[in-house]
Protein backbone atom coordinates (compact mmCIF):
# COMPACT_ATOMS: atom_id res chain seq x y z
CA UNK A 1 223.73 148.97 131.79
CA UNK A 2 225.06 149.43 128.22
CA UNK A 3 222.03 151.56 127.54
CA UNK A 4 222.80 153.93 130.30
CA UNK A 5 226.43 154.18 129.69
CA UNK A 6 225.40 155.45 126.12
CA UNK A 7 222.89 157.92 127.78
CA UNK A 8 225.14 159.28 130.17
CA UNK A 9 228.23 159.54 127.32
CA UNK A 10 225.77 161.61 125.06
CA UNK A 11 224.68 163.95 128.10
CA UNK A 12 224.40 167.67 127.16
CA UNK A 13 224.31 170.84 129.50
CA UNK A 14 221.02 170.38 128.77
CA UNK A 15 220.64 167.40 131.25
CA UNK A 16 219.77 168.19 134.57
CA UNK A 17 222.46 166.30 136.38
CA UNK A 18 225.22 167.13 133.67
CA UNK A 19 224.31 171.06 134.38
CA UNK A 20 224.09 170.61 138.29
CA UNK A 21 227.96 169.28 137.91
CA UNK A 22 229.04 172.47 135.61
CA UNK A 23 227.25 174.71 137.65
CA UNK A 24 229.05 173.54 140.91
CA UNK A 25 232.47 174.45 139.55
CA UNK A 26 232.96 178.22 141.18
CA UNK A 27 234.90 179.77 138.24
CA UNK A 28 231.42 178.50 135.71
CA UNK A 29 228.92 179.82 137.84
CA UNK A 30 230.29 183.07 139.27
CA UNK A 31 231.12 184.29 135.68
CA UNK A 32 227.64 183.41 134.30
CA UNK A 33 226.01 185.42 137.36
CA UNK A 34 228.59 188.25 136.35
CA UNK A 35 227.59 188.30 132.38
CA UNK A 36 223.95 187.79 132.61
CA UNK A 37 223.17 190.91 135.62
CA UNK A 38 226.54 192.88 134.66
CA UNK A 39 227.67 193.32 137.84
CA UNK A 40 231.23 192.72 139.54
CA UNK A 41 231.30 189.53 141.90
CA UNK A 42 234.21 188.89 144.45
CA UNK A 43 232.93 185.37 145.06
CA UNK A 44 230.27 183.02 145.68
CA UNK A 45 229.54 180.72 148.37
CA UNK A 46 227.36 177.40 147.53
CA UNK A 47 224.43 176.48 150.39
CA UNK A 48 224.22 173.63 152.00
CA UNK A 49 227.15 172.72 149.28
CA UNK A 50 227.65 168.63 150.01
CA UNK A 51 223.92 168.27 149.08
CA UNK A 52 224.40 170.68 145.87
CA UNK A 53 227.29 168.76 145.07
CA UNK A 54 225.64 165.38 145.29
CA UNK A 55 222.05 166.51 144.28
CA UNK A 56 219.61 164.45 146.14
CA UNK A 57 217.33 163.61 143.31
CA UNK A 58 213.13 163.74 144.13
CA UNK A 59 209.79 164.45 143.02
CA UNK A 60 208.71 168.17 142.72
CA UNK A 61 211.81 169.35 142.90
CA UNK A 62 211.89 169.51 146.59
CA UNK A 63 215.50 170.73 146.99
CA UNK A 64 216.76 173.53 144.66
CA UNK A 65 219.25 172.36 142.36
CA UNK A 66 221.82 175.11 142.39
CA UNK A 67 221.78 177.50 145.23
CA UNK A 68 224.85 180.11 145.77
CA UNK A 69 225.59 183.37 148.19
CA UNK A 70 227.88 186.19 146.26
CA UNK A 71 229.88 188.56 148.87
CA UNK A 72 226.73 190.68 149.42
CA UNK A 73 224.31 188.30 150.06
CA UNK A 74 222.44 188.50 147.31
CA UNK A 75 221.04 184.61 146.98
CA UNK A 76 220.52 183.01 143.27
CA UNK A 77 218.92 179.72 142.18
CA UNK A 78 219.76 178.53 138.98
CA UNK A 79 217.42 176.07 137.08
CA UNK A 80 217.70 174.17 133.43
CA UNK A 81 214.40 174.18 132.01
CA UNK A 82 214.56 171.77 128.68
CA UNK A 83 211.04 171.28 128.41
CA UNK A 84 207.59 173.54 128.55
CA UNK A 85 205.23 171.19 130.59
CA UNK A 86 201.70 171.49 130.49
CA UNK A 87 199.75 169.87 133.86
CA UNK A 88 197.31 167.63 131.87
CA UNK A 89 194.48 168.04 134.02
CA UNK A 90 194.11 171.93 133.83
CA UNK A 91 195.56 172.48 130.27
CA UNK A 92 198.05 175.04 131.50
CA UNK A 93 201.74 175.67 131.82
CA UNK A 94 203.23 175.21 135.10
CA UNK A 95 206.36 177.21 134.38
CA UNK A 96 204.89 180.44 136.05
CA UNK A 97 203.57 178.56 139.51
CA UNK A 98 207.21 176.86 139.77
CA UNK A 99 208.97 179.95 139.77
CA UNK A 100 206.45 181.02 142.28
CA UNK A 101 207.40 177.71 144.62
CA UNK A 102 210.89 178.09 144.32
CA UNK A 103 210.66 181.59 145.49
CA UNK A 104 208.81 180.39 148.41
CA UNK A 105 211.41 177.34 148.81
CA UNK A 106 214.10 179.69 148.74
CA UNK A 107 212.38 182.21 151.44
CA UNK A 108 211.76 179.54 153.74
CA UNK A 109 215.23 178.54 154.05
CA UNK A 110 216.77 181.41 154.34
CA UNK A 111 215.04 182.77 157.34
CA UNK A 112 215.34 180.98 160.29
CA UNK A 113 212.39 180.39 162.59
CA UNK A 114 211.65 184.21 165.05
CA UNK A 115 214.04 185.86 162.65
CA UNK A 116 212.44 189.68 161.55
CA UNK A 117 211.02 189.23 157.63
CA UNK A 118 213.69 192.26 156.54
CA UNK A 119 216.48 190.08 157.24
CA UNK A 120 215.32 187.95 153.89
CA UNK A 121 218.38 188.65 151.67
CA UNK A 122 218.19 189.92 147.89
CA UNK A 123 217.22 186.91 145.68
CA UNK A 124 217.06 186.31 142.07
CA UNK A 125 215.06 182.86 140.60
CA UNK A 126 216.68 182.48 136.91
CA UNK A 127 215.35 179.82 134.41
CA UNK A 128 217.34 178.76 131.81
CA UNK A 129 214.61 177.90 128.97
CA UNK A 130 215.51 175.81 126.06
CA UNK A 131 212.21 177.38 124.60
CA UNK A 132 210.50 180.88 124.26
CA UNK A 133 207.66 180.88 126.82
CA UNK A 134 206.28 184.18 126.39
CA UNK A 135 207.31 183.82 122.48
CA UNK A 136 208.33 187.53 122.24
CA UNK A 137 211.94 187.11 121.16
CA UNK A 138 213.41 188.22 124.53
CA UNK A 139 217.10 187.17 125.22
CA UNK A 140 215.91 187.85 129.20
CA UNK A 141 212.53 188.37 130.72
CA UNK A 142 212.88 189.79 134.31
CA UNK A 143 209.83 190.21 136.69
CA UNK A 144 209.51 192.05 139.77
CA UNK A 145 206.45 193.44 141.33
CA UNK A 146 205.30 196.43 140.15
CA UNK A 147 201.56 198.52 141.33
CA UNK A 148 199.15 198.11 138.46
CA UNK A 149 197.53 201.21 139.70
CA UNK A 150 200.90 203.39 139.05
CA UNK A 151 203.47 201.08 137.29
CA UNK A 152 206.17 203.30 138.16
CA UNK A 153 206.05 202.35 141.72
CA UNK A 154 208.05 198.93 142.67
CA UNK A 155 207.51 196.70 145.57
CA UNK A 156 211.01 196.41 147.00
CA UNK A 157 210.99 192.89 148.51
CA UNK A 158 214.37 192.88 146.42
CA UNK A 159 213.21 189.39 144.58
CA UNK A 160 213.56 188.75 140.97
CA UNK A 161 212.41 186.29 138.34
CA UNK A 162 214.51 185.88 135.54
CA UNK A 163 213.71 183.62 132.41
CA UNK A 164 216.41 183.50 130.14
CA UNK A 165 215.00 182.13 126.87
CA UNK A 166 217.87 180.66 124.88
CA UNK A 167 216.49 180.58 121.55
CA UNK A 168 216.29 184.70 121.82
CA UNK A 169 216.81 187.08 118.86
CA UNK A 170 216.79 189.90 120.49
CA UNK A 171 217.92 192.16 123.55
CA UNK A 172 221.01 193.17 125.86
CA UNK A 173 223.03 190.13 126.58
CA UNK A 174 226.62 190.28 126.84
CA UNK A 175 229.14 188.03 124.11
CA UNK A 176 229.78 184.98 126.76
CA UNK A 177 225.89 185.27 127.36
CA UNK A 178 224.98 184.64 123.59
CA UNK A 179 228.14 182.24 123.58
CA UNK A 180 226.32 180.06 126.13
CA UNK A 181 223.10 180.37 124.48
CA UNK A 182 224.34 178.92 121.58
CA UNK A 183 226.36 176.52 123.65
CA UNK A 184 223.14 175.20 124.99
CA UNK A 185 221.46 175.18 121.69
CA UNK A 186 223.58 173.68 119.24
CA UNK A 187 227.11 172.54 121.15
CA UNK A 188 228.72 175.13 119.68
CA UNK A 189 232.03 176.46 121.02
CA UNK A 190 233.19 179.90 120.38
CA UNK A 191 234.11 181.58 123.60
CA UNK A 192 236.64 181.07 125.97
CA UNK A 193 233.90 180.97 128.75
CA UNK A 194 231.76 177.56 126.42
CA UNK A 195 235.44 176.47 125.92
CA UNK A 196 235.48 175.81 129.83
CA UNK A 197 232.28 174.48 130.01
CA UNK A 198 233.04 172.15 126.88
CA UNK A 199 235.75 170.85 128.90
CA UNK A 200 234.40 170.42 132.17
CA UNK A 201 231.79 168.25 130.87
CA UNK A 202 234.48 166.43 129.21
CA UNK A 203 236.26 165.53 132.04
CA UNK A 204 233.39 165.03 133.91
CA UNK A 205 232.20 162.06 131.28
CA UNK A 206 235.98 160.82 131.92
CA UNK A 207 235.69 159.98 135.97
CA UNK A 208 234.09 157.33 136.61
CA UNK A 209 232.96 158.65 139.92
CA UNK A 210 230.27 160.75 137.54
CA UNK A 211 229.38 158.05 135.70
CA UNK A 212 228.61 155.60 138.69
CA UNK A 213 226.57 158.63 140.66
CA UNK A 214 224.61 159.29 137.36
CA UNK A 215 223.90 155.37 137.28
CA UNK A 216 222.93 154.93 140.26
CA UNK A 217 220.44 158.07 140.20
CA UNK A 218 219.17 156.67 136.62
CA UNK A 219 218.27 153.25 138.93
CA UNK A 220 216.71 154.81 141.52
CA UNK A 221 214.30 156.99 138.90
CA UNK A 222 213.92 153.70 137.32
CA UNK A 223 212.57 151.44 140.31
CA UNK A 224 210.36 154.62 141.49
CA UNK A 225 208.65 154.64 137.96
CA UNK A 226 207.85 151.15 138.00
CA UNK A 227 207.13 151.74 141.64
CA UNK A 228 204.62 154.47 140.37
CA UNK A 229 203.25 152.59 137.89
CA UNK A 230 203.22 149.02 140.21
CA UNK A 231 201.15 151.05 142.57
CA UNK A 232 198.93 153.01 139.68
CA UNK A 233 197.88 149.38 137.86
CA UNK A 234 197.45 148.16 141.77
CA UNK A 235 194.99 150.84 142.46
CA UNK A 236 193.28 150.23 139.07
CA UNK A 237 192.32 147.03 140.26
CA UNK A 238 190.85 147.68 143.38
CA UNK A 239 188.67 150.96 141.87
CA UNK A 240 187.53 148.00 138.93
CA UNK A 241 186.79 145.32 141.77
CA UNK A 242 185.14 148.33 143.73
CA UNK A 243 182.93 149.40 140.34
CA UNK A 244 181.85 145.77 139.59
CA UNK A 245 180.67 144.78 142.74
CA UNK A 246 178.46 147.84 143.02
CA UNK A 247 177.35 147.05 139.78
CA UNK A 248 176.83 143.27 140.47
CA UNK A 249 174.57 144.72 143.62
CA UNK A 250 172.34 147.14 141.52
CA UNK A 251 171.83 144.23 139.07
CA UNK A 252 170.85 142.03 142.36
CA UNK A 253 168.37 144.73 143.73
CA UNK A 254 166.51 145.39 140.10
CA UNK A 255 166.26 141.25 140.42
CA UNK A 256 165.01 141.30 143.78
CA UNK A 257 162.62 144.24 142.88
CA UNK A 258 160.77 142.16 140.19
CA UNK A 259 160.42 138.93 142.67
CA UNK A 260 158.42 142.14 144.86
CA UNK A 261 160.87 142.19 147.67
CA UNK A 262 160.35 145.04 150.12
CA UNK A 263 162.80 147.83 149.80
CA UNK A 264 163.99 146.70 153.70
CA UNK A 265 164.91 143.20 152.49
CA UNK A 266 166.62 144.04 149.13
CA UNK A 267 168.78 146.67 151.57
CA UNK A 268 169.64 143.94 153.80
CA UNK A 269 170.20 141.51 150.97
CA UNK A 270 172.94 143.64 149.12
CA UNK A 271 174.21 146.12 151.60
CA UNK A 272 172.94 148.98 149.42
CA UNK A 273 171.83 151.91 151.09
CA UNK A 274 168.20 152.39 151.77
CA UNK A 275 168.43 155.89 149.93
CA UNK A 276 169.77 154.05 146.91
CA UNK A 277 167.50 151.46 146.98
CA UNK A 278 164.69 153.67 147.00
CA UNK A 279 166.54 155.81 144.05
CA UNK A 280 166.30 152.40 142.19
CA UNK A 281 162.85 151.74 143.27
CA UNK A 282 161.82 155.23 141.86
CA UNK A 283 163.62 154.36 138.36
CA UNK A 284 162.07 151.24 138.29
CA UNK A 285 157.94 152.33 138.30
């Protein structure tokens, strides 16, 4: 318990849960949205706002973390992005297919089952990145789909990717934009907008509320690991005990084979297949 109470007191904005919190304070939010598309908002509702507000904490990300509605129904997700992950088994970075599966999280619910496809509000998928991932020096990258055969042409399905790339050098960002940037960097307070966010997660480390919900989720992540892994060694086992007994059986037939049992009877006598006994047979003249 000690060891999480230090963890949770040396949070960051960087931390999933810490940001969630910030970002679910209207004022925070709303004037981020404002600075980073420069555009006026009158106010912002959050979805489904008593599971934003007390994140329900899975695998794969299966609920957004921050959803919110501005007064035209234009729909945002924001996301904190701390690390560039690689899937092991195909060598490539998964950032581009998650921004892909939110957008299709975020589609499916907001259109209700029989409702027309045009109803699909305006929706913009923005990734705060604590890293460069196209390494151009971009402040902002922001994707929509565009023809390749006449790049001029856009496909207006009115949704947008934004990765914001926090270790930027260059671009159009506004002051409280580069503020939080460097917020998010280096804990650096120099704006009145990181002076609220500085504070926030200040109070936020001071009620105990927090601390006991972050606990609590830190347990739960715990037992599913060891869960994970109880179940991984488990599995283990049984594909070892699965390997040696075929191998035990081969070992048996190639016996059997040199006492000049029929192919029938060493079938019968180890439960190998008759193909793979004759496969043996074949290898063994």
């Amino acid at each position: 318990m000690q060891d999480l109470a230090t963890k949770f007191a040396n949070l960051t904005i960087q931390s999933d849960f810490i940001f969630k919190k910030v970002m679910s304070r209207k004022r925070i939010c709303k004037h981020l949205l404002e600075e980073l598309l420069q555009i006026e908002i009158a106010d912002i509702k959050y979805l489904e706002a008593e599971k934003t507000l007390e994140p329900e904490y899975t695998s794969r990300g299966i609920r957004l973390d921050i959803i919110v509605a501005d007064d035209k129904n234009t729909h945002y997700n924001l996301e904190m992005q701390v690390k560039n992950n690689k899937n092991p088994d195909t060598d490539t970075y998964v950032l581009p297919k998650r921004s892909r599966y939110y957008q299709a999280l975020l589609d499916i619910d907001l259109l209700q089952k029989g409702q027309p496809y045009d109803l699909l509000p305006p929706t913009f998928i923005i990734f705060i990145c604590v890293f460069d991932f196209f390494e151009k020096g971009n402040y902002v990258y922001t994707f929509k789909k565009c023809c390749l055969e006449n790049l001029e042409l856009e496909l207006p399905d009115e949704a947008t990717t934004m990765i914001l790339n926090t270790k930027g050098t260059h671009g159009a960002i506004s002051k409280d934009i580069k503020s939080f940037y460097d917020y998010v960097n280096n804990h650096i307070v120099t704006t009145d907008f990181t002076k609220q966010i500085d504070d926030e997660i200040s109070y936020l480390k001071l009620d105990t509320k927090v601390r006991r919900e972050f606990m609590l989720m830190e347990a739960r992540l715990l037992d599913e690991r060891r869960e994970g892994e109880a179940v991984g060694i488990a599995k283990g086992k049984e594909i070892g005990l699965i390997e040696g007994e075929a191998k035990e059986k081969l070992a048996t037939a190639k016996r059997l084979f040199s006492m000049g049992l029929s192919v029938q009877d060493i079938a019968k006598a180890t439960s190998l297949p008759i193909e793979q006994v004759e496969a043996l047979q074949a290898e063994q003249t």
